[in-house]
Protein backbone atom coordinates (compact mmCIF):
# COMPACT_ATOMS: atom_id res chain seq x y z
CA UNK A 1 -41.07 23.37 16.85
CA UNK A 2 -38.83 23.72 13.46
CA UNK A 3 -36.55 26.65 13.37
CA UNK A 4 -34.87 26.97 10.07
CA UNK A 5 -32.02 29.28 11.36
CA UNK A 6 -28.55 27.25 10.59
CA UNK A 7 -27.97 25.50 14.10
CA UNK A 8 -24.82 26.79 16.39
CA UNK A 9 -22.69 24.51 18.04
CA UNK A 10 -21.73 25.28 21.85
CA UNK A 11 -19.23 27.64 22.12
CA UNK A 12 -15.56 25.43 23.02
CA UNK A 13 -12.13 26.06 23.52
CA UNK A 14 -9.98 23.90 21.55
CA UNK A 15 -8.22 25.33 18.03
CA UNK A 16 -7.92 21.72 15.80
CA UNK A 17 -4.26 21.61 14.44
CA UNK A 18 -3.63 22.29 11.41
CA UNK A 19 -4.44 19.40 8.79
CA UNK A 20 -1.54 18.63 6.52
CA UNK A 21 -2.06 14.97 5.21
CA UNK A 22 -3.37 13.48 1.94
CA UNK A 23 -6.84 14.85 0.79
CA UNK A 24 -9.93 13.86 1.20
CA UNK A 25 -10.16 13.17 -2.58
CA UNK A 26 -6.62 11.18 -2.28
CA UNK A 27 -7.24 9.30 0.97
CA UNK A 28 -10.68 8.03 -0.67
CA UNK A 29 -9.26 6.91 -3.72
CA UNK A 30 -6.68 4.79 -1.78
CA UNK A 31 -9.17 3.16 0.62
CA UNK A 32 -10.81 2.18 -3.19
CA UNK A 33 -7.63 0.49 -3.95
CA UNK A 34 -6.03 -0.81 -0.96
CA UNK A 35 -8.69 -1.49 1.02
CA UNK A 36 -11.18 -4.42 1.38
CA UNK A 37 -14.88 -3.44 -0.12
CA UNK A 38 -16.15 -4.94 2.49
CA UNK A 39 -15.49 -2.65 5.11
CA UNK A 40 -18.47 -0.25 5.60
CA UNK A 41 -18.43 3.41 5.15
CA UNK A 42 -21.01 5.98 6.62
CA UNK A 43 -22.57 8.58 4.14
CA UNK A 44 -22.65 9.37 0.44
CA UNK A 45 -20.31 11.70 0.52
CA UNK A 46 -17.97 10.63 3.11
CA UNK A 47 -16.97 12.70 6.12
CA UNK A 48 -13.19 12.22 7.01
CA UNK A 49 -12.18 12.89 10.21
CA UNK A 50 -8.84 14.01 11.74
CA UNK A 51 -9.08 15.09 14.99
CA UNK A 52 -11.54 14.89 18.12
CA UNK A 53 -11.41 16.52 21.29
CA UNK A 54 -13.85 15.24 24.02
CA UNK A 55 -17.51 15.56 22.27
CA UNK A 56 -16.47 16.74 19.10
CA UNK A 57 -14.80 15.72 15.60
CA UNK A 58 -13.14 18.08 13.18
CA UNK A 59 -13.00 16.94 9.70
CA UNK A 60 -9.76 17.84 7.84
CA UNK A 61 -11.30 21.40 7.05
CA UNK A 62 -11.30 22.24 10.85
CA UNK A 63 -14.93 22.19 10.69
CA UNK A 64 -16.49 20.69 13.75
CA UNK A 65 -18.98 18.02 14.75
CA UNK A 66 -20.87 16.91 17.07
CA UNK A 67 -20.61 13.40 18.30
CA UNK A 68 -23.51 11.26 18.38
CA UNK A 69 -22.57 8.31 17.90
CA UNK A 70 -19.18 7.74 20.14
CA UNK A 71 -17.34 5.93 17.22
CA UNK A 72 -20.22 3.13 17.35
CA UNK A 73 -20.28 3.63 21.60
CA UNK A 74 -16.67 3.34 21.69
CA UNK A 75 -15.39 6.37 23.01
CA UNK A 76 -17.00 7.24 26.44
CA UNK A 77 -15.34 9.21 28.71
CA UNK A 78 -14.47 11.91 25.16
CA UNK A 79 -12.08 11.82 22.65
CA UNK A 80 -8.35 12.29 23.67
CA UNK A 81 -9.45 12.69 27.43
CA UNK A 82 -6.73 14.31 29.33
CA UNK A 83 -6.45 11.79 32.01
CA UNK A 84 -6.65 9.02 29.69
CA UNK A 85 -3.90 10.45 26.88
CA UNK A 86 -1.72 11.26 29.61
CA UNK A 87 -1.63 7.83 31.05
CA UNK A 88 -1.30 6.04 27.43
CA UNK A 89 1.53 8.58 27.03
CA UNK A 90 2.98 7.18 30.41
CA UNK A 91 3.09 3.72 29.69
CA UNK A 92 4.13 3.86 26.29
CA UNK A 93 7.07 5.95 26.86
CA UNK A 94 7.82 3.70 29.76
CA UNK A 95 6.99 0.03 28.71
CA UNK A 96 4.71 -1.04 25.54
CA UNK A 97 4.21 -4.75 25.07
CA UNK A 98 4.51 -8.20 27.37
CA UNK A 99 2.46 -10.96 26.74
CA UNK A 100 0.70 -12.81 30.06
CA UNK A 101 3.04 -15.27 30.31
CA UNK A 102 5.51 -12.86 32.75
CA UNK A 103 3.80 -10.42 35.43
CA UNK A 104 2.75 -6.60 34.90
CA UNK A 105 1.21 -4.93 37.31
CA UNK A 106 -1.41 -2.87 34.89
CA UNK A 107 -3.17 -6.05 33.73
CA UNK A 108 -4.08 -7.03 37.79
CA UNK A 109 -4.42 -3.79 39.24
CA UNK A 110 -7.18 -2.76 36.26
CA UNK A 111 -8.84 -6.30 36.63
CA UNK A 112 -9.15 -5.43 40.56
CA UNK A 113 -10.81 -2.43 39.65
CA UNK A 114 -13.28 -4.07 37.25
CA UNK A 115 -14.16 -6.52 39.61
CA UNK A 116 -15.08 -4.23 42.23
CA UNK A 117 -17.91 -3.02 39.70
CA UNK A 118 -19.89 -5.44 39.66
CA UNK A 119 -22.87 -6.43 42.31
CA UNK A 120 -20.79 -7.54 45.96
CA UNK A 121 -22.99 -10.91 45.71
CA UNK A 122 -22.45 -11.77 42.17
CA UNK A 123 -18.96 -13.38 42.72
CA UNK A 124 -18.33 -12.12 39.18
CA UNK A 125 -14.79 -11.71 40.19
CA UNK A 126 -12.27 -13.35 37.26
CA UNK A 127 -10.97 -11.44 34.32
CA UNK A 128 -9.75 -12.75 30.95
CA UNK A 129 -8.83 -10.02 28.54
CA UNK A 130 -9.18 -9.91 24.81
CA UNK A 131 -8.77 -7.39 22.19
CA UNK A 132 -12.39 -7.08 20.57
CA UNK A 133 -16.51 -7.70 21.58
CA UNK A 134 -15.97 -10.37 18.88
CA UNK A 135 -13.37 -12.22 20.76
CA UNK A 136 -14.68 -12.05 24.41
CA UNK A 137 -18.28 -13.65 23.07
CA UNK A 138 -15.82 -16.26 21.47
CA UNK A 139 -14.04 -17.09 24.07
CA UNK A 140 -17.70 -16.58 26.81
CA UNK A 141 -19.12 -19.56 24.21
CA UNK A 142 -16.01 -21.83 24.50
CA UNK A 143 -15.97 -21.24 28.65
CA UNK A 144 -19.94 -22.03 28.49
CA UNK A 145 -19.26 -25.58 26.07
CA UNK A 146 -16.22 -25.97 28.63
CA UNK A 147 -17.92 -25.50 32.04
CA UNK A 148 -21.29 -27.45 31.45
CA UNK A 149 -19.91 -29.92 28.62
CA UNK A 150 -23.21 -29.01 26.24
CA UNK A 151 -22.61 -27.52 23.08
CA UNK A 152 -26.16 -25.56 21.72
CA UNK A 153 -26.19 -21.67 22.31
CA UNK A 154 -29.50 -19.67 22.24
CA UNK A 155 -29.44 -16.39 21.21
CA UNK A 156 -31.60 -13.46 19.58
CA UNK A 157 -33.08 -12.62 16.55
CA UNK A 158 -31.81 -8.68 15.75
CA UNK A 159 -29.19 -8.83 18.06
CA UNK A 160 -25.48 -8.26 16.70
CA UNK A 161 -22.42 -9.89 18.92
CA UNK A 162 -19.54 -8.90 16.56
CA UNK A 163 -18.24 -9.45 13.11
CA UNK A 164 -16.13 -12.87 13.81
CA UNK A 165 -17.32 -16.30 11.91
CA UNK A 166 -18.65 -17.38 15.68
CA UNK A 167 -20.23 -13.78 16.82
CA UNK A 168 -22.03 -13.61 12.95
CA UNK A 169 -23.47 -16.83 13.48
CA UNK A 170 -25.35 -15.76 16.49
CA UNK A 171 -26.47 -13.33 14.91
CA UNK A 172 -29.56 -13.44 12.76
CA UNK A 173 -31.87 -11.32 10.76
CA UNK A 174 -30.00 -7.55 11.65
CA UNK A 175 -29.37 -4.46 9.74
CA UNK A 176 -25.75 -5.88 8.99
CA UNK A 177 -27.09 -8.99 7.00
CA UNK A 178 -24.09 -10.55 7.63
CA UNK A 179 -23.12 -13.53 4.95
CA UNK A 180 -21.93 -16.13 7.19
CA UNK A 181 -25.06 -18.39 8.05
CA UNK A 182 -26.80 -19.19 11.57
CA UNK A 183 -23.70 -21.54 13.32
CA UNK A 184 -24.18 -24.82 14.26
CA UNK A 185 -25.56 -25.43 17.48
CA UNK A 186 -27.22 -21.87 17.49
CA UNK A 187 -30.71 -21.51 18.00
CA UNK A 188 -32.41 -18.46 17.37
CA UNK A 189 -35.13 -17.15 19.57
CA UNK A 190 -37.89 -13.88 18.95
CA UNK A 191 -36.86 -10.54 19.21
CA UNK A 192 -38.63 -9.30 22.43
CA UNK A 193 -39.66 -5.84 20.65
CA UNK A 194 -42.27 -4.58 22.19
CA UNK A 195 -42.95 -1.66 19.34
CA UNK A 196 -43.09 -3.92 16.36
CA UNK A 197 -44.10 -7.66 18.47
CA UNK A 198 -47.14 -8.77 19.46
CA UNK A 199 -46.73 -8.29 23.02
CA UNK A 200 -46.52 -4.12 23.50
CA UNK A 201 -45.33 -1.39 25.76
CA UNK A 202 -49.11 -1.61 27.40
CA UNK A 203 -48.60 -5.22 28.03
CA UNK A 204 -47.22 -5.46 31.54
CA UNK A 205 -46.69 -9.38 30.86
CA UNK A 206 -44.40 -8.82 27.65
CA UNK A 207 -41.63 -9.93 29.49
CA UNK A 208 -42.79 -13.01 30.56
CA UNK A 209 -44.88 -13.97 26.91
CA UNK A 210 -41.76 -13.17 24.50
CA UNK A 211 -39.30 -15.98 27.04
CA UNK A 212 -41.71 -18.29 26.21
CA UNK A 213 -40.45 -18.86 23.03
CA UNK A 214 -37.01 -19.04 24.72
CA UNK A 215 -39.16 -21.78 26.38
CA UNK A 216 -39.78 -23.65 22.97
CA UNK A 217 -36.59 -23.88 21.54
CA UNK A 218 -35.30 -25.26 24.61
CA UNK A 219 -38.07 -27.57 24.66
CA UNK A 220 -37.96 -28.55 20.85
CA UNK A 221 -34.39 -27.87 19.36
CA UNK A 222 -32.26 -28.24 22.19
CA UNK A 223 -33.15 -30.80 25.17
CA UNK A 224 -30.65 -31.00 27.89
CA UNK A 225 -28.39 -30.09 25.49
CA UNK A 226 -27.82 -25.49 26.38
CA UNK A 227 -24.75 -24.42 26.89
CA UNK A 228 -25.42 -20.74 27.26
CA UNK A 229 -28.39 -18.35 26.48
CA UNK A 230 -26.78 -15.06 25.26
CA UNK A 231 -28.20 -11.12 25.22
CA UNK A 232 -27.95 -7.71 24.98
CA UNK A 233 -29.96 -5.84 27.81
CA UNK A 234 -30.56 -3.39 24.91
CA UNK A 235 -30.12 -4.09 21.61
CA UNK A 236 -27.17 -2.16 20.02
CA UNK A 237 -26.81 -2.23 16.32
CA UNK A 238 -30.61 -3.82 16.26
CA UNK A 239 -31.91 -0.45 16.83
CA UNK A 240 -31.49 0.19 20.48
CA UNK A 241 -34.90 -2.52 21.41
CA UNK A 242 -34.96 -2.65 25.10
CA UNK A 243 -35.53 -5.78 26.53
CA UNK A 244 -39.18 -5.76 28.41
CA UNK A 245 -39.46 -6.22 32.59
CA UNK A 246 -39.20 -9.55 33.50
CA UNK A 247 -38.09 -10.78 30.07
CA UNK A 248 -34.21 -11.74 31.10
CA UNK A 249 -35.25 -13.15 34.82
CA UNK A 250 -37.41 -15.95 32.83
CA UNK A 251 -35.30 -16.93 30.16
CA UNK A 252 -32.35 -16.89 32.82
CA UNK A 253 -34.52 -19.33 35.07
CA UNK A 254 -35.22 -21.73 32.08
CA UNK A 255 -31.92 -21.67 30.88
CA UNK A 256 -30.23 -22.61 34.12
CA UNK A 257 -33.06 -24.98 34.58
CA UNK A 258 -31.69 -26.84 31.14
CA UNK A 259 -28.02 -26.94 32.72
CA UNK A 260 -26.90 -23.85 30.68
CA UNK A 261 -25.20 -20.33 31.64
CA UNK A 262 -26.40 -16.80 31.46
CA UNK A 263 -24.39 -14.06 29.22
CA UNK A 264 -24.88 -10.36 29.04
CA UNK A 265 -23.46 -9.08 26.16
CA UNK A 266 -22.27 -5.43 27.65
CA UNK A 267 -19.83 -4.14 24.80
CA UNK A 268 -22.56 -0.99 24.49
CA UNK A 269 -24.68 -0.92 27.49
CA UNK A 270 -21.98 -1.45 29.82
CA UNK A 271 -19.76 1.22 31.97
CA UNK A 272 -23.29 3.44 33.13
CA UNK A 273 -24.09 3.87 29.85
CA UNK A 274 -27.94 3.19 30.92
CA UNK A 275 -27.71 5.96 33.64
CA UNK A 276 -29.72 3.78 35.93
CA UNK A 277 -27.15 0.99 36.55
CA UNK A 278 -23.38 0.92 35.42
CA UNK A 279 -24.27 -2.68 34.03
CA UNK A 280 -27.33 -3.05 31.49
CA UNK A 281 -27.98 -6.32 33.21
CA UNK A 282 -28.63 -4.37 36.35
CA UNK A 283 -31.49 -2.44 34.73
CA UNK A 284 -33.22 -6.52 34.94
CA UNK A 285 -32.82 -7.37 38.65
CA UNK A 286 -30.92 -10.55 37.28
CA UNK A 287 -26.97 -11.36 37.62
CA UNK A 288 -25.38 -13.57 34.65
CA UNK A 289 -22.93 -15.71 34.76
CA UNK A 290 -20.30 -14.92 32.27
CA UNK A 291 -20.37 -10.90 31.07
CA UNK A 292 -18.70 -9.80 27.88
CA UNK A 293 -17.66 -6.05 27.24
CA UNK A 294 -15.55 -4.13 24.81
CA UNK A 295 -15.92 -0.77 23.40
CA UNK A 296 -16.15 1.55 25.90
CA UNK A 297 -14.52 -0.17 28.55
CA UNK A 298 -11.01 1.60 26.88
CA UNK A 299 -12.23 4.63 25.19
CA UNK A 300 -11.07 3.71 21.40
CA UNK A 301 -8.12 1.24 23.09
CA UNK A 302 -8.95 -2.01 20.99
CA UNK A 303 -9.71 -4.30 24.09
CA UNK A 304 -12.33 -6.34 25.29
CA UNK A 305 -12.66 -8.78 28.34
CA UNK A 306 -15.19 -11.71 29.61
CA UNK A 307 -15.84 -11.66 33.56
CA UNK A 308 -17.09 -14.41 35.29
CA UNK A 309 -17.01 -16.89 38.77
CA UNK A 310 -13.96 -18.55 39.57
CA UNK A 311 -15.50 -21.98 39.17
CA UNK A 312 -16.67 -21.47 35.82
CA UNK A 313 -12.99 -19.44 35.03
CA UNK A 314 -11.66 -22.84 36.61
CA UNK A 315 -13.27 -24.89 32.94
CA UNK A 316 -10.90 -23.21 30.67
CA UNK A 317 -7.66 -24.56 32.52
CA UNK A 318 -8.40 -27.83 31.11
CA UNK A 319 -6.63 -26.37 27.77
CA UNK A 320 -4.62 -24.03 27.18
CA UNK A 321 -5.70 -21.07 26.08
CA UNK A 322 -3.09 -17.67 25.11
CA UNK A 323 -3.98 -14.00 23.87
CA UNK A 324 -0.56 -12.64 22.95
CA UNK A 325 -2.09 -8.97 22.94
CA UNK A 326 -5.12 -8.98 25.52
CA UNK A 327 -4.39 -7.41 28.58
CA UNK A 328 -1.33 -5.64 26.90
CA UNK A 329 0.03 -2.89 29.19
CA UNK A 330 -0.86 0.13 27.29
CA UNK A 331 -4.51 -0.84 26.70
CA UNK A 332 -4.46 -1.64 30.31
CA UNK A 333 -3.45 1.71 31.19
CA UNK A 334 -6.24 3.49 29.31
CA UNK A 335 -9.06 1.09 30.28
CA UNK A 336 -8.03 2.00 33.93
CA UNK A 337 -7.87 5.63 33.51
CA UNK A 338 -10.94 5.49 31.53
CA UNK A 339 -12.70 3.84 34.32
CA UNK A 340 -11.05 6.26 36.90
CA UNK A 341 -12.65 8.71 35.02
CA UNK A 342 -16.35 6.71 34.67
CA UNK A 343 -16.15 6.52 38.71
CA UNK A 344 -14.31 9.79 39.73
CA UNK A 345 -16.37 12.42 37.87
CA UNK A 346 -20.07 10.60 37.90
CA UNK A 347 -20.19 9.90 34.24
CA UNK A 348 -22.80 7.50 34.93
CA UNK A 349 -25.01 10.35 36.86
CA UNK A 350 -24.17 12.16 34.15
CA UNK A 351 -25.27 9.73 31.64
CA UNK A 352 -28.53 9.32 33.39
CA UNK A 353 -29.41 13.25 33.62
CA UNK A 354 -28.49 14.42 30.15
CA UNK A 355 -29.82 11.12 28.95
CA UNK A 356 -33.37 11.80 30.61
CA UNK A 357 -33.23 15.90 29.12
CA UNK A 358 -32.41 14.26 25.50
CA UNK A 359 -35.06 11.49 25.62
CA UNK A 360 -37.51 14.76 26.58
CA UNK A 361 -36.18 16.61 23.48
CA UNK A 362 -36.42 13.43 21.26
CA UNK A 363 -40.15 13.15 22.36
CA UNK A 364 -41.12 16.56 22.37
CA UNK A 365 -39.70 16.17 18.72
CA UNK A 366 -41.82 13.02 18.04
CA UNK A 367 -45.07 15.67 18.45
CA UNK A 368 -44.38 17.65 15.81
CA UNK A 369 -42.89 14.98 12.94
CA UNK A 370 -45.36 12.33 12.85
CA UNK A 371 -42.38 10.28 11.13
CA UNK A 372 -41.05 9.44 14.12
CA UNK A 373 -43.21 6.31 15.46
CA UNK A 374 -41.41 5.59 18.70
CA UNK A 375 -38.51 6.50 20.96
CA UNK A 376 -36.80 4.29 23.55
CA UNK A 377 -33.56 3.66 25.38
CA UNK A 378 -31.95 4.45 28.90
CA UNK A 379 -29.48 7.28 29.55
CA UNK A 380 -27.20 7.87 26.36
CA UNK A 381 -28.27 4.60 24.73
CA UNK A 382 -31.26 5.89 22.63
CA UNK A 383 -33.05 4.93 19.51
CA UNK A 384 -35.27 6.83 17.17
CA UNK A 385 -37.58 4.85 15.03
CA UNK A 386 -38.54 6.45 11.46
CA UNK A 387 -42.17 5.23 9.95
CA UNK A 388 -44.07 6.07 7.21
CA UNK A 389 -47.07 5.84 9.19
CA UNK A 390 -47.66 5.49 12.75
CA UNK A 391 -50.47 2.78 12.28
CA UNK A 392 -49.11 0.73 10.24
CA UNK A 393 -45.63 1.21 11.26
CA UNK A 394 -44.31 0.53 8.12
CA UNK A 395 -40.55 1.36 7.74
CA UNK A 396 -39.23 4.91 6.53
CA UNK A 397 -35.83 3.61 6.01
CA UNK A 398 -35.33 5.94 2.63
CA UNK A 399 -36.30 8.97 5.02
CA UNK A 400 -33.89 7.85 8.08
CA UNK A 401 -31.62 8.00 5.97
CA UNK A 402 -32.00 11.40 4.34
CA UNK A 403 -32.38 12.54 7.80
CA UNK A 404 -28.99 11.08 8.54
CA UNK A 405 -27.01 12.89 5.50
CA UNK A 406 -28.86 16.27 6.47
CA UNK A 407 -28.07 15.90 10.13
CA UNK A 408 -23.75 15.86 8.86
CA UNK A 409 -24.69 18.49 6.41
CA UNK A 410 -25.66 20.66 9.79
CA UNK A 411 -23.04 19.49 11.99
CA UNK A 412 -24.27 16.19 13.80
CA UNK A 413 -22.54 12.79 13.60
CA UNK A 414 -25.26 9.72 14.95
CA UNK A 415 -25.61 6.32 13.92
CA UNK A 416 -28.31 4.36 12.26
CA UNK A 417 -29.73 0.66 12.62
CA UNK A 418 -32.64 -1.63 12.93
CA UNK A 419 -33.32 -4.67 11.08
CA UNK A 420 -34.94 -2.41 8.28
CA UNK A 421 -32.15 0.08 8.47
CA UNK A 422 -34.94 3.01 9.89
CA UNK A 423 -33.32 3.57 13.45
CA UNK A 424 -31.43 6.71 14.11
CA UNK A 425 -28.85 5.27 17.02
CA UNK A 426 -27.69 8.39 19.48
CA UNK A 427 -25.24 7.24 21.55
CA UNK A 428 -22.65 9.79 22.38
CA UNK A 429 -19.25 10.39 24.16
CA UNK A 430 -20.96 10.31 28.22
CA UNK A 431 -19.17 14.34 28.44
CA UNK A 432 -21.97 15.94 26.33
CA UNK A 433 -23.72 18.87 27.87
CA UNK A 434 -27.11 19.91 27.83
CA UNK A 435 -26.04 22.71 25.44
CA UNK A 436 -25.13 19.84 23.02
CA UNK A 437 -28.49 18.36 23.00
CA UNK A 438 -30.16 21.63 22.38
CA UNK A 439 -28.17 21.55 19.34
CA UNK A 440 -28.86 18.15 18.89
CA UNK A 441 -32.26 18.60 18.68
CA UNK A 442 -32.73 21.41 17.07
CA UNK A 443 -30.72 19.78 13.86
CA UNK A 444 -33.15 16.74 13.69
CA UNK A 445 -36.10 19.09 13.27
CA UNK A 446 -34.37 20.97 10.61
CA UNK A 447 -33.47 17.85 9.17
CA UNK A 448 -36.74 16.15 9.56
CA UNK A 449 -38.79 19.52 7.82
CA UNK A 450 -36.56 19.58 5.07
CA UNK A 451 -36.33 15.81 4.58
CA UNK A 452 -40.30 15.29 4.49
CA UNK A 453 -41.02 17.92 1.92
């Protein structure tokens, strides 16, 4: 399949202005000294980027990229979307801050709109808006403790639910080995991966064997005792594992049968994402009871949100509880025209058809590097696992990530993950074209040949 002719981006009208800020040299030697070492930074020699227009990034050059990666599924609808600049530009020329505590009509009218997303029978129908994934899982634990007056949480192994003390300490064993340790109260349950598990794609009962061990922990570290079981219908920053058929209606029925509550994580797979569904948890025939979601929900506006019933809403009015920021007009502007957007134009039809043509590409790719030991995902929520071997399995996180710095080299921004740090994570802006996964593809073979020589 490899073509070693330098790979063309789609033709596009848009002429980045003209970059006139500190260098690249400059602006990295002041993140060195002003800035916390802590904070991660893609690549060995860093890209810097200064403008984006819908699919694409242009680095302070002018040379363009392609989006893969949606600033870690943030951006959905594409960078600077008309619709959604113009309506930021509205409200902050008109109006830019006002906490909760008096009325504005952007918070109600967007929650409205959310609500109307979700299944008609779910009576998922209250809003509480945050300003981060991180926060909303807070706050979805401390309405589950609240609402069912048990205190142990149940969550995945690989699974990522933010970078706040709380969110780290449900997470365990990712790529981010985070420092905080496992919470207290927080049980950890298997990862339900059906490439690297014992229970595999050929296994129609996977589902059903991996909630066992949901089963167990209930049983032996947490008797009558669950507040809330929480998930990803596909795991994110774990390397995009999809969660097997049948897997989330057993561990919700166990759960609920311990006196807990059900919560889909949704700050990636949410918005149609998947294609199939515009909720991940869709995708499982099940309906939670509390739903987090963040990211793309404002295209790049920092804001998140946790939707639930009104009678478990109803448990956090025994305290008071403030957010001076969430649901602040201007983010509440751009979530709404972002959604307009999501719903108007299709974006989730969209996500479904260019996500099926790119899953084709990634596969027909998979024949000719045997590196690449499986490929998964719905819609634009795709992962790419890199092996040494296809028997054994055994992790080729060195080559992932040469494969990673070649794929910039030629032009293409995409993510990486896993809990061995071998997953390429493609998860563009939902506007890409089929012209863009042409392109797309046709750099990871380059970038594969060369890499494996």
């Amino acid at each position: 399949m490899t073509n070693q002719s330098t790979p063309i981006l789609p033709a596009y009208d848009h002429t980045p202005s003209e970059y006139t800020g500190p260098s690249k040299t400059e602006t990295l030697e002041m993140r060195q000294e002003f800035l916390s070492p802590a904070i991660l930074m893609y690549y060995r020699d860093p890209v810097m980027i200064v403008e984006g227009s819908m699919q694409y990034l242009y680095d302070e050059t002018g040379k363009r990229y392609l989006d893969g990666f949606a600033g870690i599924v943030t951006v959905s609808v594409g960078h600077c979307h008309p619709k959604v600049i113009s309506a930021i530009r509205e409200q902050n020329e008109r109006f830019q801050h006002t906490t909760t505590i008096y009325l504005h009509p952007n918070i109600a009218t967007y929650a409205k709109k959310l609500a109307s997303t979700f299944p008609k029978d779910s009576n998922l129908s209250v809003c509480y808006f945050t300003n981060s994934g991180s926060e909303s899982n807070d706050l979805a634990l401390l309405m589950a403790r609240a609402y069912t007056s048990n205190y142990d949480v149940i969550a995945l192994r690989n699974a990522y639910h933010g970078m706040s003390p709380t969110a780290m300490g449900l997470t365990a064993l990712n790529t981010w080995k985070t420092p905080v340790p496992q919470g207290f109260g927080i049980h950890h349950a298997k990862c339900p991966d059906q490439y690297r598990g014992p229970f595999g794609y050929d296994d129609p009962d996977a589902g059903v064997k991996y909630a066992s061990d949901v089963d167990e922990v209930i049983r032996f570290s947490t008797p009558g005792q669950v507040a809330a079981f929480i998930a990803e219908p596909i795991q994110g920053v774990g390397g995009t594992v999809e969660l097997p058929n049948n897997y989330l209606k057993s561990v919700y029925n166990s759960v609920r049968n311990a006196g807990g509550l059900c919560i889909s994580d949704e700050v990636q797979t949410g918005f149609g994402r998947t294609g199939t569904k515009f909720w991940g948890f869709e995708n499982h025939g099940v309906t939670p009871d509390i739903i987090t979601m963040a990211k793309g929900m404002g295209n790049g506006a920092p804001c998140g949100a946790v939707v639930t019933r009104p009678e478990i809403s109803q448990a956090l009015s025994q305290r008071l509880h403030f957010n001076t920021f969430g649901g602040n007009p201007v983010s509440m502007a751009q979530c709404e025209a972002t959604l307009d957007v999501i719903l108007d134009e299709n974006i989730q039809g969209r996500a479904h058809d260019i996500g099926n043509y790119l899953l084709d590409g990634l596969n027909t790719l998979g024949s000719s590097h045997q590196c690449i030991g499986d490929v998964r995902g719905k819609g634009l929520m795709i992962g790419v696992e890199i092996v040494e071997d296809r028997v054994t399995k055994t992790p080729a996180s060195d080559l992932c990530a040469d494969v990673f710095e070649r794929a910039k080299d030629l032009g293409l921004l995409i993510g990486k993950g896993g809990l061995y740090g071998n997953v390429l994570r493609i998860k563009p802006p939902m506007c890409i074209t089929r012209e863009d996964v042409d392109f797309l593809i046709r750099v990871l073979d380059i970038a594969f040949t060369q890499s494996t020589k």
